[in-house]
N, C-alpha and C. Protein backbone atom coordinates (compact mmCIF):
# COMPACT_ATOMS: atom_id res chain seq x y z
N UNK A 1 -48.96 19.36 152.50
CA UNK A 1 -48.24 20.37 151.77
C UNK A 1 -48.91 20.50 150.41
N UNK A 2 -49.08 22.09 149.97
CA UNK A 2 -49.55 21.99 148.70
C UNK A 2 -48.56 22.28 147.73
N UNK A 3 -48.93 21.81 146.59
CA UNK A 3 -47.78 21.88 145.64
C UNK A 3 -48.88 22.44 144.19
N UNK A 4 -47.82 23.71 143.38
CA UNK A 4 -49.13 24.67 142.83
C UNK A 4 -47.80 24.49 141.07
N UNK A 5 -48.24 24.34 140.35
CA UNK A 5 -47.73 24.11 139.29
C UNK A 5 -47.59 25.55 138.48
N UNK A 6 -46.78 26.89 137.66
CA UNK A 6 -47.24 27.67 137.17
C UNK A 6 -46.19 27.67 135.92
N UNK A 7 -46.93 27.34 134.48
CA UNK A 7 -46.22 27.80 133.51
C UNK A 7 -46.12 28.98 133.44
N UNK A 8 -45.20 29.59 132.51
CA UNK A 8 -44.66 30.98 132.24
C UNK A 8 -43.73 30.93 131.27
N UNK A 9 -43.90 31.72 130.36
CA UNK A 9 -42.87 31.86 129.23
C UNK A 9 -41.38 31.27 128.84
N UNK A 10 -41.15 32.18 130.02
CA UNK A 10 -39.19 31.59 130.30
C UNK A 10 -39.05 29.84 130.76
N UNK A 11 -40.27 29.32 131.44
CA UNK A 11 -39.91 27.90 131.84
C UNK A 11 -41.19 27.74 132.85
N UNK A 12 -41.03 27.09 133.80
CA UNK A 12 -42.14 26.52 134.95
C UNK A 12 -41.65 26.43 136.14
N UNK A 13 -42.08 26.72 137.10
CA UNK A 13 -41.68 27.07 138.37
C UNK A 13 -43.21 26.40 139.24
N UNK A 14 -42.60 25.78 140.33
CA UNK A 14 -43.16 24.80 141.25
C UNK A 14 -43.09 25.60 142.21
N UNK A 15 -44.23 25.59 143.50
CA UNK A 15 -44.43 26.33 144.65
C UNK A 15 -44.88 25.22 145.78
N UNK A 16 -44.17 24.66 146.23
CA UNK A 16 -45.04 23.57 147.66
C UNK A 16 -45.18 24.49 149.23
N UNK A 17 -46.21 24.66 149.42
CA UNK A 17 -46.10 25.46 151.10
C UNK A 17 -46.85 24.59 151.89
N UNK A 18 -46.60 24.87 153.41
CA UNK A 18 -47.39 23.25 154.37
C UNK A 18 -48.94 23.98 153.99
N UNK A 19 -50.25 23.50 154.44
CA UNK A 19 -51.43 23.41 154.45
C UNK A 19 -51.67 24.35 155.85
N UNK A 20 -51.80 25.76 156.10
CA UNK A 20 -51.91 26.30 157.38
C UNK A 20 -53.42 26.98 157.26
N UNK A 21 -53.98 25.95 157.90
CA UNK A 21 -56.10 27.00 157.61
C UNK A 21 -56.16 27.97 159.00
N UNK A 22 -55.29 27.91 159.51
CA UNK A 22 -55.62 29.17 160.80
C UNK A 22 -54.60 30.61 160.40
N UNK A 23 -55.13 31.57 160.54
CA UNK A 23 -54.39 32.90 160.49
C UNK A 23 -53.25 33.34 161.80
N UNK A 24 -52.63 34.61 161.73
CA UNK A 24 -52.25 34.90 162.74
C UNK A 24 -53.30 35.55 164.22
N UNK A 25 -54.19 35.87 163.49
CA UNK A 25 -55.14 36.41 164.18
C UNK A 25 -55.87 35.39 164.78
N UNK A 26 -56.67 34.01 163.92
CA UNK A 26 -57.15 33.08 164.03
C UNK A 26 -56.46 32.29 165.36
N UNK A 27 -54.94 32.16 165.22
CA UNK A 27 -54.48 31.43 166.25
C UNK A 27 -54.56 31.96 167.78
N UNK A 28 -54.73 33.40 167.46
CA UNK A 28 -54.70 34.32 168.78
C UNK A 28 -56.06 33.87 169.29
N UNK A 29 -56.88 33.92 168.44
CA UNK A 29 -58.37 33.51 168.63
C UNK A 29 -58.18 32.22 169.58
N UNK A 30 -57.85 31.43 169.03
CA UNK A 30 -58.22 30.24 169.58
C UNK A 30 -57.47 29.91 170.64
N UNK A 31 -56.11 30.89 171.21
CA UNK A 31 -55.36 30.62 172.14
C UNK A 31 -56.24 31.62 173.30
N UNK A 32 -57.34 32.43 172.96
CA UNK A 32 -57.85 33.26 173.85
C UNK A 32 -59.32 32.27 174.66
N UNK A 33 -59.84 31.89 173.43
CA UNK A 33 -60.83 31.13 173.59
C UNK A 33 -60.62 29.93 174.50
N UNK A 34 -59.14 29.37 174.33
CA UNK A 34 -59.22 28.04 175.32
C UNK A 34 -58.80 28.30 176.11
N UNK A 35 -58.00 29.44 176.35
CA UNK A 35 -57.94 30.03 178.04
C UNK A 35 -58.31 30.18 178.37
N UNK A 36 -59.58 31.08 178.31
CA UNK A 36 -60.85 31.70 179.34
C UNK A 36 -61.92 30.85 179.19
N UNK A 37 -61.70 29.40 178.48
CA UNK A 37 -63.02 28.06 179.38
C UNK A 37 -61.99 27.42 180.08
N UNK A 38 -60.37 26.91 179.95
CA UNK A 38 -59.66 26.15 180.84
C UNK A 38 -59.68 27.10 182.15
N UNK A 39 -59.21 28.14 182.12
CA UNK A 39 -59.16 29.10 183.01
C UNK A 39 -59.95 29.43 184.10
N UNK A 40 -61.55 29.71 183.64
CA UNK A 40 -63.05 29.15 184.39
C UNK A 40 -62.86 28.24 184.74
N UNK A 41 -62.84 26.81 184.32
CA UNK A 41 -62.83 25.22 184.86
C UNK A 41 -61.99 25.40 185.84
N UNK A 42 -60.64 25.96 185.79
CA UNK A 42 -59.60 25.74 186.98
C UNK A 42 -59.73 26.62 188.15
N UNK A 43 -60.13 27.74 187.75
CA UNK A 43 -60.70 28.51 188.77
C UNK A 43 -61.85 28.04 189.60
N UNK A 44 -62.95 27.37 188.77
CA UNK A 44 -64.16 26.79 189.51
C UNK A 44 -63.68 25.95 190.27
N UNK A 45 -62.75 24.63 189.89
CA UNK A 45 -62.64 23.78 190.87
C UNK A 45 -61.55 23.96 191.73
N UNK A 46 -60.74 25.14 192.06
CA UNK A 46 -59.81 25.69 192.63
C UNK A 46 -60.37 26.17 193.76
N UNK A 47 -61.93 26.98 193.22
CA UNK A 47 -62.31 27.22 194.25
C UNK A 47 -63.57 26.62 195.50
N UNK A 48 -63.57 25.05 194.54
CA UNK A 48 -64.25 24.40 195.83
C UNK A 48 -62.84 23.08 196.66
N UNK A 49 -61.67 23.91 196.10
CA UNK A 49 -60.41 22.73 196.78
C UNK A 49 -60.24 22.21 196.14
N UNK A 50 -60.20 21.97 194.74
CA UNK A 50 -58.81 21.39 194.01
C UNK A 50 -57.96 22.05 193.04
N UNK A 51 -57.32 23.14 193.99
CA UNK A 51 -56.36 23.66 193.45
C UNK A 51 -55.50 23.06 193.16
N UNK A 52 -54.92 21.64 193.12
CA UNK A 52 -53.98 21.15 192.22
C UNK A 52 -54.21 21.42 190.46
N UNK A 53 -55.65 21.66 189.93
CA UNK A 53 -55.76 21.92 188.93
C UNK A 53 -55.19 22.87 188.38
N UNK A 54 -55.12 24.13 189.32
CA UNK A 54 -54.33 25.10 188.48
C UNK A 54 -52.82 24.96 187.98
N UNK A 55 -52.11 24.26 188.52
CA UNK A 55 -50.74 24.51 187.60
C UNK A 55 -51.16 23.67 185.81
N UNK A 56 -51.60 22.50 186.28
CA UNK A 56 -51.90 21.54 185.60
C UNK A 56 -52.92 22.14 183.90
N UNK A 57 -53.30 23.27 184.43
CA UNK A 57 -54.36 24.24 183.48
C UNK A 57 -53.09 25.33 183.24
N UNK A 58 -52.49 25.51 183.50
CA UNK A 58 -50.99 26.56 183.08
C UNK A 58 -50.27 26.28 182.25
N UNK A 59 -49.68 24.48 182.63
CA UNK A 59 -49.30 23.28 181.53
C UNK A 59 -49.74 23.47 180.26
N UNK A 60 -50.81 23.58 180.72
CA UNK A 60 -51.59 23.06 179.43
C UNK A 60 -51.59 24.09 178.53
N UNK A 61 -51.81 25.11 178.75
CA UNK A 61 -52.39 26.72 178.14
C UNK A 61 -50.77 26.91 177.41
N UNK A 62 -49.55 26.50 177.96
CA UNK A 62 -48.08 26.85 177.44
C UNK A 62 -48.26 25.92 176.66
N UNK A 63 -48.43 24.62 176.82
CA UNK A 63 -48.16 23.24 175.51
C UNK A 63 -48.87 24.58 174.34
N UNK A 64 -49.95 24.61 174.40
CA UNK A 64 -50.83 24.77 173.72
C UNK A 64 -50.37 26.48 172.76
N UNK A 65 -50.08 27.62 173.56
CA UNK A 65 -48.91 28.51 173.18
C UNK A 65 -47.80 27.90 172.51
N UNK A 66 -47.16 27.60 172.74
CA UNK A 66 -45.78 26.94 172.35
C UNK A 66 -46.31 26.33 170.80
N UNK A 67 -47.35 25.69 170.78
CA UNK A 67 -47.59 24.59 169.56
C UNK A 67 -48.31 26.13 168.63
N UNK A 68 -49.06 26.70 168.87
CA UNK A 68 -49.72 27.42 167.75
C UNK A 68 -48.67 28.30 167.55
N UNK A 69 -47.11 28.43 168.50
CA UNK A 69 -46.21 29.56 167.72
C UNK A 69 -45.28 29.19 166.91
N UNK A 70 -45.31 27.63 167.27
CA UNK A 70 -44.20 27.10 166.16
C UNK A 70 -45.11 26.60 164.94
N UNK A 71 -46.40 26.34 164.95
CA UNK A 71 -47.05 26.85 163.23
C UNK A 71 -46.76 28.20 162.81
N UNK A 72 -47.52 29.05 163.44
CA UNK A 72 -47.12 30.38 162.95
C UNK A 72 -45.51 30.77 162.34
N UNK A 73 -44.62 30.45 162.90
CA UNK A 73 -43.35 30.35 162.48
C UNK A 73 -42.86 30.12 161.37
N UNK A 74 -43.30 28.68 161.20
CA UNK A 74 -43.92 27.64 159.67
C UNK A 74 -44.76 28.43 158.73
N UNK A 75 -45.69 28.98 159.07
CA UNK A 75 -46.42 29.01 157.93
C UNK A 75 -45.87 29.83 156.96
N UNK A 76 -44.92 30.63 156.78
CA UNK A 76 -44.36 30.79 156.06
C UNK A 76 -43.50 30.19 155.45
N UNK A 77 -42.98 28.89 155.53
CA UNK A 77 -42.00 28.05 154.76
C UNK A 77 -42.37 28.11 153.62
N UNK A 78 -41.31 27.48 152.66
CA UNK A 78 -41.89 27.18 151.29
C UNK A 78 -40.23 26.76 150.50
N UNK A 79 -40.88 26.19 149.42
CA UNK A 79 -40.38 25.79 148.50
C UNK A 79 -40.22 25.96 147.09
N UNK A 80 -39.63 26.70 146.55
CA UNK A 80 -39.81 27.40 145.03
C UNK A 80 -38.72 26.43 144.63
N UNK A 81 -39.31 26.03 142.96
CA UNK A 81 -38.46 25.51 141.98
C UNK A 81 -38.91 26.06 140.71
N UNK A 82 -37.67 26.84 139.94
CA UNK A 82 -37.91 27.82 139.08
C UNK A 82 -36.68 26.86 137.49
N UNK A 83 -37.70 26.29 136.76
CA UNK A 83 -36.73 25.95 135.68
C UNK A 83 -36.73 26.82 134.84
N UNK A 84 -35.83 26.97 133.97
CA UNK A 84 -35.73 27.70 132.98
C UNK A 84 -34.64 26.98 132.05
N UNK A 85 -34.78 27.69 130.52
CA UNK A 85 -33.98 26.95 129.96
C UNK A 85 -32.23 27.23 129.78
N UNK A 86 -31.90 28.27 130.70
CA UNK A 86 -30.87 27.90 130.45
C UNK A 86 -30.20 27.93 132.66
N UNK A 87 -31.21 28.00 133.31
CA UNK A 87 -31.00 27.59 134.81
C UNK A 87 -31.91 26.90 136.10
N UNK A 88 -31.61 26.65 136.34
CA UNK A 88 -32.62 25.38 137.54
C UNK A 88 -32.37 26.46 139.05
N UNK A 89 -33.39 26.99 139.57
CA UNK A 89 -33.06 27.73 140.40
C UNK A 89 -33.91 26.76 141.98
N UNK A 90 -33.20 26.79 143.09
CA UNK A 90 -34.55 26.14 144.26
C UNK A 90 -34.22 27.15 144.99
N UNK A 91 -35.36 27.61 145.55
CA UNK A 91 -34.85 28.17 146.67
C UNK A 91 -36.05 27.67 147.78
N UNK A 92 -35.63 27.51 148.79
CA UNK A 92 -36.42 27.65 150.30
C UNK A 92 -36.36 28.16 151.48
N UNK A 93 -37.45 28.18 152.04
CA UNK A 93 -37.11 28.94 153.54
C UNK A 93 -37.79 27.89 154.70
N UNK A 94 -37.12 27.46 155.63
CA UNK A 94 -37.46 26.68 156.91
C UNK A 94 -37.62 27.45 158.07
N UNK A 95 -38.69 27.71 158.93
CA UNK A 95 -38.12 28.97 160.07
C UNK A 95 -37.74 30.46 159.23
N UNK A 96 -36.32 30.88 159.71
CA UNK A 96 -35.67 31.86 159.72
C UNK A 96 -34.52 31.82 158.65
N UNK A 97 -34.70 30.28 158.46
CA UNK A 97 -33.45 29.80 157.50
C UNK A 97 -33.90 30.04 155.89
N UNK A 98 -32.75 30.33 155.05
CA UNK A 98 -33.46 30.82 153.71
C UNK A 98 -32.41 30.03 152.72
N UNK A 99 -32.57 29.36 151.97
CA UNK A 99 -31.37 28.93 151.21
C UNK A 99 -31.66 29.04 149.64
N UNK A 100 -31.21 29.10 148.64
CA UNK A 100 -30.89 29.39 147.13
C UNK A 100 -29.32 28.46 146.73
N UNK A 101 -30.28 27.64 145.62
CA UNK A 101 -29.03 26.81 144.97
C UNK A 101 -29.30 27.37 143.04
N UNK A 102 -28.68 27.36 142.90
CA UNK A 102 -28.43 27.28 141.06
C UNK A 102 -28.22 26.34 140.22
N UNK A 103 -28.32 25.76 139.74
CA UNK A 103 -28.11 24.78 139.07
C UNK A 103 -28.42 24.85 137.49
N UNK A 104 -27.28 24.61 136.54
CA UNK A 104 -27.74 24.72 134.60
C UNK A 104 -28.32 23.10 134.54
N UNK A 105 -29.49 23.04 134.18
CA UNK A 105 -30.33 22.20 133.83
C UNK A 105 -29.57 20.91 132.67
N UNK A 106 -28.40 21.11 131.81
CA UNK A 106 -28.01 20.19 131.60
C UNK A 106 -27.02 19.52 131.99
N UNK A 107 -26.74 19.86 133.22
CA UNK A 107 -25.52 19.21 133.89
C UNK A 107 -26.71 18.62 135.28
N UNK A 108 -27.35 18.69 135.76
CA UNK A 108 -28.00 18.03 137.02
C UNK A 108 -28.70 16.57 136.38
N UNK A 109 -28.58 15.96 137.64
CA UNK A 109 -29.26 14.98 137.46
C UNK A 109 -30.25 14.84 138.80
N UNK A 110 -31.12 14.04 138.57
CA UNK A 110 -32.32 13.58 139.39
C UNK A 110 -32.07 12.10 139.78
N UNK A 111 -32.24 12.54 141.06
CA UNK A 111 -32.45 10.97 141.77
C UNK A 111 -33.61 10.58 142.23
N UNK A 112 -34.61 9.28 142.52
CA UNK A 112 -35.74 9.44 143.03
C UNK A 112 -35.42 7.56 143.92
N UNK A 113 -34.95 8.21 144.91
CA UNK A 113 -34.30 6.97 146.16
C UNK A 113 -34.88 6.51 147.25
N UNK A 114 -35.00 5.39 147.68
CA UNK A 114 -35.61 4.96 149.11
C UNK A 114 -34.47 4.44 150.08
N UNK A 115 -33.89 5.32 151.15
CA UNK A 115 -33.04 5.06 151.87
C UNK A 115 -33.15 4.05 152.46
N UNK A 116 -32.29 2.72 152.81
CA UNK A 116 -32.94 1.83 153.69
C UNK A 116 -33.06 2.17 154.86
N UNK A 117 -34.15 1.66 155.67
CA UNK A 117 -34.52 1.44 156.67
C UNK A 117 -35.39 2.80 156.74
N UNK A 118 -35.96 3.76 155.20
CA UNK A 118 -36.97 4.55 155.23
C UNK A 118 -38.28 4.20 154.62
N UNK A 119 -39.18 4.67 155.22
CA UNK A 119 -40.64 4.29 154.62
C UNK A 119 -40.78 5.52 153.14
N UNK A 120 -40.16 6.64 153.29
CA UNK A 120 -40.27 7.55 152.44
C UNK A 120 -39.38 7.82 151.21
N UNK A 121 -39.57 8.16 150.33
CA UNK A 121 -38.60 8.15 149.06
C UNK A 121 -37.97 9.28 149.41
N UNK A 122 -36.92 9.75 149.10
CA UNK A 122 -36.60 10.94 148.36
C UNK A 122 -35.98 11.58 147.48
N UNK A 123 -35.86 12.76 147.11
CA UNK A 123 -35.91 13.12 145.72
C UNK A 123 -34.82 14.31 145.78
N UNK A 124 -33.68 13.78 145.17
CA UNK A 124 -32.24 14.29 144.87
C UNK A 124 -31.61 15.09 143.76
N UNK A 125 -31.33 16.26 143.93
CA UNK A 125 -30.84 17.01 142.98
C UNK A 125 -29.40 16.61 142.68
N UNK A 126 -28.76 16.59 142.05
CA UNK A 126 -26.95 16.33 142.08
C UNK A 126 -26.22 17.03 141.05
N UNK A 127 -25.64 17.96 141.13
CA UNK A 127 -24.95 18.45 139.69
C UNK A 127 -23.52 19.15 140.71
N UNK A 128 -22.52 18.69 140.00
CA UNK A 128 -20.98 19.52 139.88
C UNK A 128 -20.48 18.96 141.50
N UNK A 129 -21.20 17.60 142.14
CA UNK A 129 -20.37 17.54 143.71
C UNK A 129 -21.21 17.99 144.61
N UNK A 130 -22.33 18.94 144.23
CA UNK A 130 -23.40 19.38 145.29
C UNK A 130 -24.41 18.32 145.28
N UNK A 131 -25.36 18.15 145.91
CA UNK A 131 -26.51 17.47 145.79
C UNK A 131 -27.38 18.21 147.12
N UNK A 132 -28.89 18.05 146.77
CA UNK A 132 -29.71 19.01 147.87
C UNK A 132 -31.22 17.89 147.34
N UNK A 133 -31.97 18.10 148.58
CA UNK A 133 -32.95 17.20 148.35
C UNK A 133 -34.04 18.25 148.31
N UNK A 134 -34.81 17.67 147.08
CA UNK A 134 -36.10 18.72 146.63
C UNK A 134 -37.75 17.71 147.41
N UNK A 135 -38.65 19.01 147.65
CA UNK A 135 -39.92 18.57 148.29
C UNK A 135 -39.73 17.66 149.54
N UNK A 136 -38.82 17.95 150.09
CA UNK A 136 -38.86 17.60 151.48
C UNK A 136 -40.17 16.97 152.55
N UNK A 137 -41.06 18.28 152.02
CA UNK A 137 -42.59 17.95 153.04
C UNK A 137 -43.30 17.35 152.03
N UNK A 138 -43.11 16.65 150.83
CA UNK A 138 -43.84 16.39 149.71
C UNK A 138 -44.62 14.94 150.16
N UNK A 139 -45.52 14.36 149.65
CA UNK A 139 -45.61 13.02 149.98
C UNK A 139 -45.17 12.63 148.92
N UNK A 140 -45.14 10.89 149.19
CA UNK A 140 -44.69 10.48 147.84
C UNK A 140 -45.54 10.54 146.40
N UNK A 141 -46.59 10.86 146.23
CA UNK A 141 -47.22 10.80 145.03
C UNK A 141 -46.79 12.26 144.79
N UNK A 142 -46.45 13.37 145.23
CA UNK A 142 -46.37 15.16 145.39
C UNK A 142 -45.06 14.73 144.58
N UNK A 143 -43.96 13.92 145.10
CA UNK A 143 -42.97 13.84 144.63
C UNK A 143 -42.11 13.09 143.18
N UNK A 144 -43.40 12.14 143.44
CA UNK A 144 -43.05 11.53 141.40
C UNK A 144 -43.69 12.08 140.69
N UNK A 145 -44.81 12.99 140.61
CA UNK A 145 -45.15 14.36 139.95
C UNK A 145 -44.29 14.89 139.68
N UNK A 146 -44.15 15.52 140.96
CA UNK A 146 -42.61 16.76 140.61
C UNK A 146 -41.45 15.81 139.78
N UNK A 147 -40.97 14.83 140.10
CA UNK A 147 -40.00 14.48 139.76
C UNK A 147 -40.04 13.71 137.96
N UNK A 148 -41.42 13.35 137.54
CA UNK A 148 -42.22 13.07 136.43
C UNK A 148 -42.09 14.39 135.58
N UNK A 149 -42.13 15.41 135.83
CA UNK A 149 -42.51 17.33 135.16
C UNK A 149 -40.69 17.29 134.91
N UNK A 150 -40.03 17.42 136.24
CA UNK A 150 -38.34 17.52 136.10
C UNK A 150 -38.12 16.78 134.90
N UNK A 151 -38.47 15.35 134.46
CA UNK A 151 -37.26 14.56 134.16
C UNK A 151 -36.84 14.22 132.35
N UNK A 152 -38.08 15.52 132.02
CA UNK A 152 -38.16 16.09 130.48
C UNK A 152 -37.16 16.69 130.38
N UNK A 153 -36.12 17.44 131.41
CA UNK A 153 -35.71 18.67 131.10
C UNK A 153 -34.34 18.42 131.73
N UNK A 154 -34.03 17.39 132.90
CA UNK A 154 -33.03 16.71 133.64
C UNK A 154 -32.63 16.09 132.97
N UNK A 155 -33.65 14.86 132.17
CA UNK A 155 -32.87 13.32 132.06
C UNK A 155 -34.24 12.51 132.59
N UNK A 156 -33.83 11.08 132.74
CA UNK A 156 -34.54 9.86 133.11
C UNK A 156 -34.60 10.37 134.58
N UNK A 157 -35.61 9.69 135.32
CA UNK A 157 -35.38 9.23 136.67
C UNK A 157 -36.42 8.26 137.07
N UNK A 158 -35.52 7.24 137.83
CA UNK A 158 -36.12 5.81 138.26
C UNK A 158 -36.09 5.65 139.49
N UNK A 159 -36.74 4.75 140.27
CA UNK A 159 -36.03 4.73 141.71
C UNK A 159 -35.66 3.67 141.36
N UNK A 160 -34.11 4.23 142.57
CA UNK A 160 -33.14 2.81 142.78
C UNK A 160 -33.60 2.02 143.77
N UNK A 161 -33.47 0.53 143.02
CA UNK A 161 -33.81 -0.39 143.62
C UNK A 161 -32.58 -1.02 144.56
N UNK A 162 -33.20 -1.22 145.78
CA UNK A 162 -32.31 -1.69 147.18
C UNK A 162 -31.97 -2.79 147.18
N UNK A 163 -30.64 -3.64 147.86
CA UNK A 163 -30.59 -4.48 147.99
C UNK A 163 -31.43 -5.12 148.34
N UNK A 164 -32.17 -6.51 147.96
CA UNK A 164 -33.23 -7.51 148.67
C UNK A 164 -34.89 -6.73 148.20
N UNK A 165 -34.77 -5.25 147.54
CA UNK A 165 -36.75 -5.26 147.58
C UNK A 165 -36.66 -5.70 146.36
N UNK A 166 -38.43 -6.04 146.04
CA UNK A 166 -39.13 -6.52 145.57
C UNK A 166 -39.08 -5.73 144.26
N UNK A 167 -39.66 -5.88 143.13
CA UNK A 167 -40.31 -5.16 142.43
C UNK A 167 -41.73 -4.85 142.26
């Protein structure tokens, strides 16, 4: 996931989208291209008697459909975080799903947590009873950045330490 930093007058606003290097066109490409060599192969050996290959080359050609349409789907996700000084705006889109929270920048706080029994941190908005988790697809270094830039304008943020870890 990339994560694109942009000052601007009114405040700073954060952009993370996944990493997609194939187009819509590109994917068509390559879903055409591996059909018509799987397609040949299954046909060739179909037609000296082992037509069991062909369903098995059908399998495959749908896995393979199925996976480049649920990127395409994706590649439009994203993640906007829009501060300003007198509102904290996130909005994102997953799929088809689109969501927008608001938040006044001196009432939120920041969390930066490791759930037990997770390998991954994550990174918690909380103001007025709501709470929503920011950079989702972030890794963890994407995310104590982001959460390092926030915590001028939030407050502190530390991660909480778990029962039994280490320091």
């Amino acid at each position: 996931m990339s994560l694109v930093v942009a000052h601007t007058p009114e405040g700073r606003t954060w952009i993370a989208r996944p990493n997609c290097s194939l187009s819509a066109s590109e994917r068509k490409l390559v879903f055409a291209v591996t059909a018509s060599v799987s397609g040949t192969i299954a046909l060739a050996f179909s037609y000296f008697g082992a037509w069991p290959v062909m369903p098995f080359t059908g399998i495959e050609l749908a896995l393979l459909w199925y996976a480049l349409r649920h990127v395409g789907l994706s590649a439009n996700d994203f993640e906007k975080i829009v501060l300003e000084s007198e509102r904290l705006t996130i909005e994102s889109r997953c799929g088809t799903l689109v969501e927008r929270h608001e938040f006044h920048p001196f009432w939120a706080h920041l969390r930066y947590v490791r759930p037990q029994g997770h390998h991954h941190h994550r990174l918690l908005l909380r103001s007025h009873g709501r709470e929503i988790e920011l950079g989702r697809a972030l890794t963890d270094e994407q995310k104590m950045m982001l959460a390092g830039e926030l915590k001028t304008n939030l407050g502190v943020v530390q991660p909480e330490k778990l029962p039994g870890e280490r320091s």
